[in-house]
C-alpha atoms as a PDB file:
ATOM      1  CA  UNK A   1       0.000   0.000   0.000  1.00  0.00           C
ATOM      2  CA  UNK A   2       1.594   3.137  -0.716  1.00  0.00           C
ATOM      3  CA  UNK A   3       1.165   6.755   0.470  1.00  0.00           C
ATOM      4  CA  UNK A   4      -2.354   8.157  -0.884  1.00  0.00           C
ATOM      5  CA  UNK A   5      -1.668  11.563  -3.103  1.00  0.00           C
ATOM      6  CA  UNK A   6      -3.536  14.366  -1.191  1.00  0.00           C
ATOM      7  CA  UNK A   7      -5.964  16.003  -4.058  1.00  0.00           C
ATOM      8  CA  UNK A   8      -5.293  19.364  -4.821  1.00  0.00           C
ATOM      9  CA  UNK A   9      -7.336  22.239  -2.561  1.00  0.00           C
ATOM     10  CA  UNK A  10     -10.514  23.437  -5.371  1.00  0.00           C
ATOM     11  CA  UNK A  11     -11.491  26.846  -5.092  1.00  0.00           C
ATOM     12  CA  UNK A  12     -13.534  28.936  -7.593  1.00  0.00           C
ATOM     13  CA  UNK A  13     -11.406  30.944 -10.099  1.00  0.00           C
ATOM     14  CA  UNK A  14     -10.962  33.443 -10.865  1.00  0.00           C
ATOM     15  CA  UNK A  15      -9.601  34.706  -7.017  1.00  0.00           C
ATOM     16  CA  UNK A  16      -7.916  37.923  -6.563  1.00  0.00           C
ATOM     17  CA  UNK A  17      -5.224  39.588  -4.758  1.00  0.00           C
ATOM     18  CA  UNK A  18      -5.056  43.225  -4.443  1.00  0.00           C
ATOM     19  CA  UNK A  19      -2.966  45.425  -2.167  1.00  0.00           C
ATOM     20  CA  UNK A  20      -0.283  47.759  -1.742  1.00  0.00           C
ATOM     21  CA  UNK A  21       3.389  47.285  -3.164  1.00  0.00           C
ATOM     22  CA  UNK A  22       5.489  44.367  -1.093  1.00  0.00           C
ATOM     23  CA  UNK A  23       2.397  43.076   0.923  1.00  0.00           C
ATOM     24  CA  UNK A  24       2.953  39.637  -0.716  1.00  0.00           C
ATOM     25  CA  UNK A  25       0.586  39.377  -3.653  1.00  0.00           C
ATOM     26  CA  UNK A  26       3.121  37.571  -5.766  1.00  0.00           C
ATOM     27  CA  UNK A  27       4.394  35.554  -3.644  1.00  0.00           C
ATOM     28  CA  UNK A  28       1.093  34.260  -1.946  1.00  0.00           C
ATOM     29  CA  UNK A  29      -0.465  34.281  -5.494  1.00  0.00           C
ATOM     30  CA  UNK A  30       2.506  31.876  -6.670  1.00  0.00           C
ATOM     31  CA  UNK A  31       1.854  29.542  -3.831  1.00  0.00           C
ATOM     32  CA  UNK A  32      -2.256  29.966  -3.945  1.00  0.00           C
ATOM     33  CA  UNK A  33      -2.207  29.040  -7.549  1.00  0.00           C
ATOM     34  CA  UNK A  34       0.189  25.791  -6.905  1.00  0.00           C
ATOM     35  CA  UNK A  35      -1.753  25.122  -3.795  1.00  0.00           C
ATOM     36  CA  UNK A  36      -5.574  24.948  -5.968  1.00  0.00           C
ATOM     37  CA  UNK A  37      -3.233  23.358  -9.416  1.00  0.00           C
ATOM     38  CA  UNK A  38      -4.174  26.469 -10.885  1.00  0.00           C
ATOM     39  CA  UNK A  39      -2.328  29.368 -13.260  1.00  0.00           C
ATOM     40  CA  UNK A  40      -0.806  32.062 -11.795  1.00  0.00           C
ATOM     41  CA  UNK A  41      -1.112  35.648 -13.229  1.00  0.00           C
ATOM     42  CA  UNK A  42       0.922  38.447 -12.106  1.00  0.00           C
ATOM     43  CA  UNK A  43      -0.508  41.378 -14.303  1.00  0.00           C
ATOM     44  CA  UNK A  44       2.626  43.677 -13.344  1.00  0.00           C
ATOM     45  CA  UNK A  45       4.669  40.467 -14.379  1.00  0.00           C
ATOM     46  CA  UNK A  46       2.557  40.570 -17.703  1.00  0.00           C
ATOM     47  CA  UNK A  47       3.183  44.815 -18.155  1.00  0.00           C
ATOM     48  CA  UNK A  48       6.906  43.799 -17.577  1.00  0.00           C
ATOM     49  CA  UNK A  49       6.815  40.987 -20.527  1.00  0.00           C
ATOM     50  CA  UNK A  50       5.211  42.698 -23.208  1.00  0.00           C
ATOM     51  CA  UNK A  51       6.435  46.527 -22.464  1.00  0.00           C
ATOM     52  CA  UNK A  52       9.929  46.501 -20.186  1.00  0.00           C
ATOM     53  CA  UNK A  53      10.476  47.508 -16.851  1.00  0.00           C
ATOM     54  CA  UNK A  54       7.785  49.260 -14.747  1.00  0.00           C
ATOM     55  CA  UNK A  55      10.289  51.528 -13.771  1.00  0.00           C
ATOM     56  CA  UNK A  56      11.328  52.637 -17.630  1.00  0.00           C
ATOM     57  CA  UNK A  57       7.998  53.219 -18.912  1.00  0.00           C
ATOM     58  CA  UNK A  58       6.966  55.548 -16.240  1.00  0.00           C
ATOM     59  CA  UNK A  59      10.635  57.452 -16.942  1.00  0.00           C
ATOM     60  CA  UNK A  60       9.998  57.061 -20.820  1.00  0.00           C
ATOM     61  CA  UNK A  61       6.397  57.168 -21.011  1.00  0.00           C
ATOM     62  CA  UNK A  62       4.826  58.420 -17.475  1.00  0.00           C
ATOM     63  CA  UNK A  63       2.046  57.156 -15.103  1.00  0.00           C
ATOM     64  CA  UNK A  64      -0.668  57.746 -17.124  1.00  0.00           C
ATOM     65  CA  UNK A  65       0.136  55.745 -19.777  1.00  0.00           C
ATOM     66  CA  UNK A  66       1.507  52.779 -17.619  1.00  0.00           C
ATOM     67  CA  UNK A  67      -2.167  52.788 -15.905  1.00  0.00           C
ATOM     68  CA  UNK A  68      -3.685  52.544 -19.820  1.00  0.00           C
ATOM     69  CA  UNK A  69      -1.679  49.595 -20.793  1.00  0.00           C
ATOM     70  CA  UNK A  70      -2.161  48.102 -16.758  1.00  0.00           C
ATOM     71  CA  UNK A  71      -5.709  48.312 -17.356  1.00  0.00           C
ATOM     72  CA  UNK A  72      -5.630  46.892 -20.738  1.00  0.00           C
ATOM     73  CA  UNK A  73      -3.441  43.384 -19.251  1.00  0.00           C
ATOM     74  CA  UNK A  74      -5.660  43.587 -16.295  1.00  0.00           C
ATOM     75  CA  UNK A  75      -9.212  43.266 -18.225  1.00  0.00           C
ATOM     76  CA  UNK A  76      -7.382  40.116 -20.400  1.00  0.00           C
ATOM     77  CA  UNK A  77      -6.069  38.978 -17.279  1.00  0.00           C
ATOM     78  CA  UNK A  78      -9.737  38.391 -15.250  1.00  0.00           C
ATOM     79  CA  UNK A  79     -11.243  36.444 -17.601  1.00  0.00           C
ATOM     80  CA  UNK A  80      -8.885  33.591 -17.097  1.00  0.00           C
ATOM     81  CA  UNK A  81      -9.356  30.687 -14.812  1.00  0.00           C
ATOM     82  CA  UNK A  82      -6.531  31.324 -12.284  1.00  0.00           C
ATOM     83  CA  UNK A  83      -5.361  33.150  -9.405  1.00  0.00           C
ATOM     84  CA  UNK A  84      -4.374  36.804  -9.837  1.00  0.00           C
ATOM     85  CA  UNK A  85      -1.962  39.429  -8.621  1.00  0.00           C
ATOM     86  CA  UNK A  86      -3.424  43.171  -9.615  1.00  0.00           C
ATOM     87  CA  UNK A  87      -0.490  45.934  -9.325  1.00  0.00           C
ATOM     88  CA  UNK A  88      -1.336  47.567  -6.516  1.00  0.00           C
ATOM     89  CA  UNK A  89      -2.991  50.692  -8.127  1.00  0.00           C
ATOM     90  CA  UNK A  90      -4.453  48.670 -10.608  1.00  0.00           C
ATOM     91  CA  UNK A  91      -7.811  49.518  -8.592  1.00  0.00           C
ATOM     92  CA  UNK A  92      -7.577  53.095  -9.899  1.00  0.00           C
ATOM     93  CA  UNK A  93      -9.173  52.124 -12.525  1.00  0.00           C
ATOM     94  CA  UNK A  94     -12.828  52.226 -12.522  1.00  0.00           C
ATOM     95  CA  UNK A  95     -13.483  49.385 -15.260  1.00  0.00           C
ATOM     96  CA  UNK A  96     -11.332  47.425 -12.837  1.00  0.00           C
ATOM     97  CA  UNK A  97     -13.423  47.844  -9.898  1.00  0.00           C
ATOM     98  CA  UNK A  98     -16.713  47.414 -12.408  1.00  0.00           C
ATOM     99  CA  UNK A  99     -15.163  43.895 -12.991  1.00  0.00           C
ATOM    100  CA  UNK A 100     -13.756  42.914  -9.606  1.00  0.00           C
ATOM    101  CA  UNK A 101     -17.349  43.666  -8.146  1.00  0.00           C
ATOM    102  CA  UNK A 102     -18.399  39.771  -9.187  1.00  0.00           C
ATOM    103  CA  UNK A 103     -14.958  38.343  -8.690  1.00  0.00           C
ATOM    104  CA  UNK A 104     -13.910  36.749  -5.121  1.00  0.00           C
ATOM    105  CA  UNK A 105     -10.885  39.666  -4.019  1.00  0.00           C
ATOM    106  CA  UNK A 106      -8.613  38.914  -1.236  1.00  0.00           C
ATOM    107  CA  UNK A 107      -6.871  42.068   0.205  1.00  0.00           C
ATOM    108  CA  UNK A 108      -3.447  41.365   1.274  1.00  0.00           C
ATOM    109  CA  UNK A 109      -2.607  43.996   3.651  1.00  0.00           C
ATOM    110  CA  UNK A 110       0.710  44.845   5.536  1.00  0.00           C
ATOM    111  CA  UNK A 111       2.454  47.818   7.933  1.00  0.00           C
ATOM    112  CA  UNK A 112       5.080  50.089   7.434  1.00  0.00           C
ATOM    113  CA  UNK A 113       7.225  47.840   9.417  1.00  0.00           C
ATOM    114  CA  UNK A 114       7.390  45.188   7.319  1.00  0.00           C
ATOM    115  CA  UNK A 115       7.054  46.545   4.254  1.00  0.00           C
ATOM    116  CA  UNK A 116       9.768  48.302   5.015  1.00  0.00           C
ATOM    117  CA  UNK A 117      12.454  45.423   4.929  1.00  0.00           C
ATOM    118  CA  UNK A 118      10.751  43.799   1.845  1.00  0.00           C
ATOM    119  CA  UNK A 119      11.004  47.020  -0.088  1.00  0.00           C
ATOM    120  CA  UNK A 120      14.428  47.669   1.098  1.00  0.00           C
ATOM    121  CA  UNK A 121      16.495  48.144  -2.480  1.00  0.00           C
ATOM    122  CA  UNK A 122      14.185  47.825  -4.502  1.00  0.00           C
ATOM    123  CA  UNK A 123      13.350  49.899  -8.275  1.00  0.00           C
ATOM    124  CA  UNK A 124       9.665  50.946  -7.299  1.00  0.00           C
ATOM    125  CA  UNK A 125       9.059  54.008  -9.124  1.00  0.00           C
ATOM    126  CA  UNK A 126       5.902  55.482  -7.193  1.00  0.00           C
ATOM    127  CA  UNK A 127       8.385  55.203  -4.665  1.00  0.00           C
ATOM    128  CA  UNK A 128      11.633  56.937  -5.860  1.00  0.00           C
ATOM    129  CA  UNK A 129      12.519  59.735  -3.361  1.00  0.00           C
ATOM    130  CA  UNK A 130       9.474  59.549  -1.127  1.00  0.00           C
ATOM    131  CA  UNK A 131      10.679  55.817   0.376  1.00  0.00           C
ATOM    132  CA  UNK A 132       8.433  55.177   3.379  1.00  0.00           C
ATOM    133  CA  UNK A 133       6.398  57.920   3.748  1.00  0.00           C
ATOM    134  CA  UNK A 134       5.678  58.058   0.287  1.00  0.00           C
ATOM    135  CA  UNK A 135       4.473  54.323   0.374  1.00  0.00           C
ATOM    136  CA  UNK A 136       2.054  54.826   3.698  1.00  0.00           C
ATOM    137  CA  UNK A 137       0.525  57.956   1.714  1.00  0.00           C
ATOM    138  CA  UNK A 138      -0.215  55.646  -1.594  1.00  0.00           C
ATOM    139  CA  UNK A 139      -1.475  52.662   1.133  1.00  0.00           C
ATOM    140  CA  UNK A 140      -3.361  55.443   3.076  1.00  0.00           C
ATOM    141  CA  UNK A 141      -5.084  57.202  -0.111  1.00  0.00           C
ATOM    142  CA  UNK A 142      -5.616  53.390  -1.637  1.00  0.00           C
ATOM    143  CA  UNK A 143      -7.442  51.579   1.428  1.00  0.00           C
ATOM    144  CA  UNK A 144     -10.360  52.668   0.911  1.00  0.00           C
ATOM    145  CA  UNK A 145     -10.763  51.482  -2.605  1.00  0.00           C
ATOM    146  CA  UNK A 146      -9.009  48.259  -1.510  1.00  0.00           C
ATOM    147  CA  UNK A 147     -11.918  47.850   1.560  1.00  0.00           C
ATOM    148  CA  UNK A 148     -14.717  47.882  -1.165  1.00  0.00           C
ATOM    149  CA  UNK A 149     -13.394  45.277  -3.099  1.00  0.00           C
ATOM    150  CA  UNK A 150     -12.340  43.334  -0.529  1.00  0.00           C
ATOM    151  CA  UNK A 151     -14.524  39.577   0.055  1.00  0.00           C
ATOM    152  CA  UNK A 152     -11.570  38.881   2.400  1.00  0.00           C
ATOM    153  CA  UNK A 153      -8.588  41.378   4.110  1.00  0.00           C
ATOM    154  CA  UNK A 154      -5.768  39.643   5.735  1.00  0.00           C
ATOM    155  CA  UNK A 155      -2.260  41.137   7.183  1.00  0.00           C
ATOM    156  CA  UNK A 156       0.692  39.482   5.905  1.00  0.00           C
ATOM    157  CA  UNK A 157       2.996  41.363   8.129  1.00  0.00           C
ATOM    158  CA  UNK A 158       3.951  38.651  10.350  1.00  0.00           C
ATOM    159  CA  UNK A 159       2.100  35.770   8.721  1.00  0.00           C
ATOM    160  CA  UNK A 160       3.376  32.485   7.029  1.00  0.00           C
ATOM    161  CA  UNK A 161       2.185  32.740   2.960  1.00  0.00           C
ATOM    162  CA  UNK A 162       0.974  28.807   3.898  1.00  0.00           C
ATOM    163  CA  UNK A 163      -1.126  30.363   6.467  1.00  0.00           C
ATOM    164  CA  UNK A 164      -2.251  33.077   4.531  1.00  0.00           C
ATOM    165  CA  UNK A 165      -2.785  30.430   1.403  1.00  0.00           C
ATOM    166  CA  UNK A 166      -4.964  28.195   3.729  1.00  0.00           C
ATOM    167  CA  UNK A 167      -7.211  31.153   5.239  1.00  0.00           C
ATOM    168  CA  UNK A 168      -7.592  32.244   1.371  1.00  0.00           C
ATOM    169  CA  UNK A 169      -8.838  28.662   0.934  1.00  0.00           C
ATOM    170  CA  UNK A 170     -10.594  27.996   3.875  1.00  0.00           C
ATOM    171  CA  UNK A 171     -12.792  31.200   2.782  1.00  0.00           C
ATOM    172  CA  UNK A 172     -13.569  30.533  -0.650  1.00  0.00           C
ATOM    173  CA  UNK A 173     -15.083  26.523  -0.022  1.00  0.00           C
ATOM    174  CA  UNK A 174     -11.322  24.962  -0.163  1.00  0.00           C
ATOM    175  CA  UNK A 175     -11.500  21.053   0.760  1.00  0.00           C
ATOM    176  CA  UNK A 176      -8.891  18.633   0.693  1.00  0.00           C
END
């Protein structure tokens, strides 16, 4: 007799993660999406693939235009079967929120405090010169929008992602 093979965890798909820069989405979305033998989509990922760096377009091309082609990945992106990682102010967006209002939408949240050593050197460009305190002002004028969408909030600060993978699961009808 040998060792039964655990079913994957089922979920409905699409689920979403939204939330500020470095509160995990990637990461738990990676694991989420293993976890339910789903695809993973990370639309900033995407933006990165078929237009370079985040960074470089809003140097070459600004903010505005980033958020057009965002919102155009994003909108391909929800129609898919899988678990998804929105950019963080992918929400601006009203046709986003029009099309999350359906969709099952974790918000990952996290403080200043630990954002703070998973930001540490890295090429965020909402971020360039305003470090910190320019992040908790984006996080502070976002949360609202985040809180409307949100079918589930949880606070990654000091939480395993396999926690925060099996509370995502747990709330949308997981079984093993």
């Amino acid at each position: 007799m040998g060792d039964a093979v655990e079913p994957p965890t089922t979920i409905g798909l699409p689920v979403v993660l939204i939330g500020p820069m470095g509160a995990g989405k990637s990461r738990v979305g990676a694991r989420l999406a293993a976890s339910v033998g789903a695809p993973f989509i990370d639309t900033d990922a995407r933006v990165e693939g078929r237009y370079g760096p985040i960074d470089q377009i809003f140097t070459r091309e600004g903010e505005e235009y980033f958020r057009i082609v965002e919102r155009e990945l994003v909108a391909e992106a929800l129609h898919a079967e899988a678990v998804i990682s929105l950019g963080g102010g992918a929400v601006l967006h009203a046709d986003t929120r029009r099309d999350l209002a359906d969709l099952p939408v974790v918000w990952l949240q996290v403080s200043a405090d630990a954002v703070a050593a998973r930001l540490a050197g890295g090429n965020r460009p909402l971020l360039a010169g305003g470090g910190l305190t320019r992040w908790t002002a984006i996080q502070e004028e976002r949360a609202p929008v985040y809180a409307s969408l949100a079918d589930l909030t949880i606070d990654t600060s000091r939480r395993s992602v396999a926690r925060i993978v099996e509370q995502i699961t747990e709330h949308f009808g997981g079984t093993r």
